[in-house]
Protein backbone atom coordinates (compact mmCIF):
# COMPACT_ATOMS: atom_id res chain seq x y z
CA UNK A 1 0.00 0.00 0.00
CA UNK A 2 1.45 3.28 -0.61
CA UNK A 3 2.56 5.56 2.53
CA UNK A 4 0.41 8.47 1.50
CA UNK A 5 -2.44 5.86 1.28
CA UNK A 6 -1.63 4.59 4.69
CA UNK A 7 -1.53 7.44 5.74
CA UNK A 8 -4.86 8.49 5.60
CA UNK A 9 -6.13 5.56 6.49
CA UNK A 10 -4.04 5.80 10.09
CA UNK A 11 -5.95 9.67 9.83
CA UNK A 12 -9.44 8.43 9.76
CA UNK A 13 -8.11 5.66 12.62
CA UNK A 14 -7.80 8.35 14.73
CA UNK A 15 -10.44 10.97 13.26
CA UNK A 16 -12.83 8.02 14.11
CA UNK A 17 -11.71 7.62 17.86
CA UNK A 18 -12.25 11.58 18.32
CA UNK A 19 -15.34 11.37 17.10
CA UNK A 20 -16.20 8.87 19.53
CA UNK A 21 -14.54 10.98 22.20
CA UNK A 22 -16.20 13.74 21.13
CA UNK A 23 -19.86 12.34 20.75
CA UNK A 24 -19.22 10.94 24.72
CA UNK A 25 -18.76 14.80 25.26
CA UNK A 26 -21.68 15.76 23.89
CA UNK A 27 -23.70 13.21 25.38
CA UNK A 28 -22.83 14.13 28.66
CA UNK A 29 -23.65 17.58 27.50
CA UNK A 30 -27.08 16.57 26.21
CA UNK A 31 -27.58 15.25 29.90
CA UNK A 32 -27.21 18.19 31.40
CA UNK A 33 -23.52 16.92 32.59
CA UNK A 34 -20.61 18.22 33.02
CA UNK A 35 -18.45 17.77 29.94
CA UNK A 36 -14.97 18.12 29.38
CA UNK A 37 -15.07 21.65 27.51
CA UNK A 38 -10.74 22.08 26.94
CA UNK A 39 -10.83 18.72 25.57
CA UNK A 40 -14.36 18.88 23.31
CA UNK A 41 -12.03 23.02 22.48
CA UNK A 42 -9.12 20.96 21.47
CA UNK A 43 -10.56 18.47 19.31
CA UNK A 44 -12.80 21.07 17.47
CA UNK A 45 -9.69 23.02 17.09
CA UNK A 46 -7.28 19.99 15.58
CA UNK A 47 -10.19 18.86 13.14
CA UNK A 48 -10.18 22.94 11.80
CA UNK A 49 -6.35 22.61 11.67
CA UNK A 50 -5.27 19.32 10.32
CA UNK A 51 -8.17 17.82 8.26
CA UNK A 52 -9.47 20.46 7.04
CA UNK A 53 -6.35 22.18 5.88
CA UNK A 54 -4.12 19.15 5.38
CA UNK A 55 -6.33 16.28 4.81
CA UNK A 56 -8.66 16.97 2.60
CA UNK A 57 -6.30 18.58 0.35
CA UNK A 58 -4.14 15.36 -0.21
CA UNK A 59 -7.75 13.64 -0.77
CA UNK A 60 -8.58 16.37 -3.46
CA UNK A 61 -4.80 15.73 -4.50
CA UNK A 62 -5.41 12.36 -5.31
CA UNK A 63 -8.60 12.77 -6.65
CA UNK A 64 -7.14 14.60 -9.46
CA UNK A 65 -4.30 12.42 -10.17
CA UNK A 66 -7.20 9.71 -10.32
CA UNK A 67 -9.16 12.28 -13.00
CA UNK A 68 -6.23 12.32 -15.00
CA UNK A 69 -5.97 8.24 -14.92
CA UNK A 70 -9.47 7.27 -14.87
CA UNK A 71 -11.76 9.86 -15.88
CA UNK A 72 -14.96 7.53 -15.14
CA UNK A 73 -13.69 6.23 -12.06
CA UNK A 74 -13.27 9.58 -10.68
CA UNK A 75 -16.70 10.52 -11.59
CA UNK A 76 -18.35 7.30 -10.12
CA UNK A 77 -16.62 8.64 -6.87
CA UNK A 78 -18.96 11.79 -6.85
CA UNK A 79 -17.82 15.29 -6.11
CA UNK A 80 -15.42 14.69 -3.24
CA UNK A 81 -13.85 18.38 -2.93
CA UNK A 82 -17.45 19.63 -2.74
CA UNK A 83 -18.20 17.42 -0.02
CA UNK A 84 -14.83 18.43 1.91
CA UNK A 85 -16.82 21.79 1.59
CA UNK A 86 -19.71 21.10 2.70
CA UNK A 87 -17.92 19.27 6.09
CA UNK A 88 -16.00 22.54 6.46
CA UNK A 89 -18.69 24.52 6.76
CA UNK A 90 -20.72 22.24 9.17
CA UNK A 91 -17.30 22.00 11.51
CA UNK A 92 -17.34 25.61 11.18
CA UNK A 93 -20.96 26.17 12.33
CA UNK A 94 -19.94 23.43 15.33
CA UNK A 95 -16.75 25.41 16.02
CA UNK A 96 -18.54 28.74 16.62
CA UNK A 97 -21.11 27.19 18.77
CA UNK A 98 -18.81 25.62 21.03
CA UNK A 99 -17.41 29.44 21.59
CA UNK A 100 -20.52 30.71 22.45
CA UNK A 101 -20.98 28.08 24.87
CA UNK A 102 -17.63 28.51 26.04
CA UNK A 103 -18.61 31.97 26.47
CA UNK A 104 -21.87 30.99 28.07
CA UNK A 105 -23.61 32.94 25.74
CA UNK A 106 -27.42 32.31 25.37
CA UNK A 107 -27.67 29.13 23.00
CA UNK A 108 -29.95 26.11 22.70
CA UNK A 109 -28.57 22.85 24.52
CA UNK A 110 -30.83 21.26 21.87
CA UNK A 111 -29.52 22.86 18.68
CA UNK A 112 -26.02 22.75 20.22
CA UNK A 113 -26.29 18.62 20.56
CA UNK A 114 -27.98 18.29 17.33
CA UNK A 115 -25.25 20.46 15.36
CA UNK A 116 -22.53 18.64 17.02
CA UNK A 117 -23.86 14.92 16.00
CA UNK A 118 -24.36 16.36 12.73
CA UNK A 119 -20.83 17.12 12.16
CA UNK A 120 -20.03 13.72 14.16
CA UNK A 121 -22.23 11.50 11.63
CA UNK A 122 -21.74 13.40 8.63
CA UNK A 123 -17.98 13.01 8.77
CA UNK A 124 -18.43 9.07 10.33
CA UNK A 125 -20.30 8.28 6.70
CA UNK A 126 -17.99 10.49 5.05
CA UNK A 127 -14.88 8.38 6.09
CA UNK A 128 -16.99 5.20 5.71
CA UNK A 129 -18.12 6.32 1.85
CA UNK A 130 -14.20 7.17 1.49
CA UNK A 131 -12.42 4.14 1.85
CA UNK A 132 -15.10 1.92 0.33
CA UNK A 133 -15.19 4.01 -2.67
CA UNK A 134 -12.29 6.36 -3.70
CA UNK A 135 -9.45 4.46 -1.75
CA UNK A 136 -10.44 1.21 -3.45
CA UNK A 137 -10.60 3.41 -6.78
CA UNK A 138 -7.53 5.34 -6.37
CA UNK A 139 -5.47 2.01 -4.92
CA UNK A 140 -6.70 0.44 -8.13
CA UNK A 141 -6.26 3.03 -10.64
CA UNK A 142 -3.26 5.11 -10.03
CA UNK A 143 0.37 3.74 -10.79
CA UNK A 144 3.69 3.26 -9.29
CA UNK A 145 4.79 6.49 -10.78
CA UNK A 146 1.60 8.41 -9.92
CA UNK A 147 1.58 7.63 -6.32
CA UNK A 148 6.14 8.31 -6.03
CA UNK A 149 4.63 12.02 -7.63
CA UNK A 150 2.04 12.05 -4.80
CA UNK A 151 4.49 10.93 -2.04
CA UNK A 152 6.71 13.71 -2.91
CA UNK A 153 3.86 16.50 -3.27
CA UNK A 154 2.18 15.37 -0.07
CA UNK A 155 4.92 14.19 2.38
CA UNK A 156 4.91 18.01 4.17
CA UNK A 157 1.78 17.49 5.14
CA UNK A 158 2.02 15.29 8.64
CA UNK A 159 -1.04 14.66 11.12
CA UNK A 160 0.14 15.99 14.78
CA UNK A 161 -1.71 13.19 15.90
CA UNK A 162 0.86 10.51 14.39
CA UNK A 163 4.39 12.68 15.07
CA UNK A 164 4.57 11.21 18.89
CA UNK A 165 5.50 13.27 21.56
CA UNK A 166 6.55 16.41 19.55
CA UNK A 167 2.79 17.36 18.90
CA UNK A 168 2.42 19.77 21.88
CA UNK A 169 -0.33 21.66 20.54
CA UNK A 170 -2.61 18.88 20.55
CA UNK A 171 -1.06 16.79 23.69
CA UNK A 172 -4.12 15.95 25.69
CA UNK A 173 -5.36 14.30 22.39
CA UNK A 174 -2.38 12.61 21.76
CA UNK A 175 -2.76 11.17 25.25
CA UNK A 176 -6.38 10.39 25.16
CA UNK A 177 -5.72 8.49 21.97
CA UNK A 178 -2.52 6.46 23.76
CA UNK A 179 -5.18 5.98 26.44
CA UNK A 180 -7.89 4.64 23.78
CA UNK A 181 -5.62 2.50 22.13
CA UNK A 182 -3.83 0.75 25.14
């Protein structure tokens, strides 16, 4: 499998257990509970730093090298870059409500929950839709050569998550996820 391809795949490993994570967060929120707001802050804040401006962009990466390949096979996949849109926007929604309930500014515990597992679903069948459908397409389609040009375009671009110790901006994810996977 190629790195960049494994890659991702290790991503939406650990995109998947912040969901969960986050979607025990916002239960306990929907119970009237006392959630952990820093850590529900940091994962908001790593999914608008890394996916959104470093995942999705190798996606849409590949996804071109797979138009240029396999014109029909990128068009069976749908319109994936629209779709990375269309999460942004939705995380962005979630990420301004969690500030105004940081801020304990006058919001809807109802709306707040039901934006939040929007964004937590939508991405889940996102991921899900991804590797059953363009990974297996790309994986298939896309040549030695074509993936050594991707490796080289794409290698800068490193999840936090997966660089160990030396992520300090998002360390109490990094050591909820050693937690999780222990």
């Amino acid at each position: 499998m190629p790195t960049v391809m494994q890659a991702l795949r290790d991503e939406h490993g650990n995109m998947t257990l912040l969901l969960n994570m986050l979607d025990e967060q916002i239960g306990m929120f929907a119970e009237s509970q006392q959630p952990n707001y820093e850590l529900i802050k940091e994962i908001v804040d790593y999914f608008l730093t890394y996916p959104d401006l470093c995942h999705h962009p190798k996606e849409n990466a590949i996804l071109r090298k797979l138009r240029e390949r396999d014109p029909a096979a990128a068009e069976r996949i749908g319109d994936l870059e629209a779709a990375h849109e269309e999460i942004s926007d939705r995380l962005h929604r979630f990420s301004r409500m969690v500030v105004d309930v940081l801020l304990e500014a006058e919001i809807s515990r109802d709306e707040f929950v039901s934006t939040a597992r929007s964004f937590i679903e939508n991405e889940r069948s996102h991921m899900v839709a991804e590797e059953k459908h363009f990974f297996t397409a790309v994986e298939n389609q896309l040549s030695k050569e074509d993936w050594n040009e991707l490796e080289i375009r794409l290698s800068t671009f490193k999840d936090p998550l997966l660089q160990g110790e030396g992520a300090l901006r998002f360390r109490e994810l990094h050591a909820c996820l050693k937690h999780e996977q222990a």
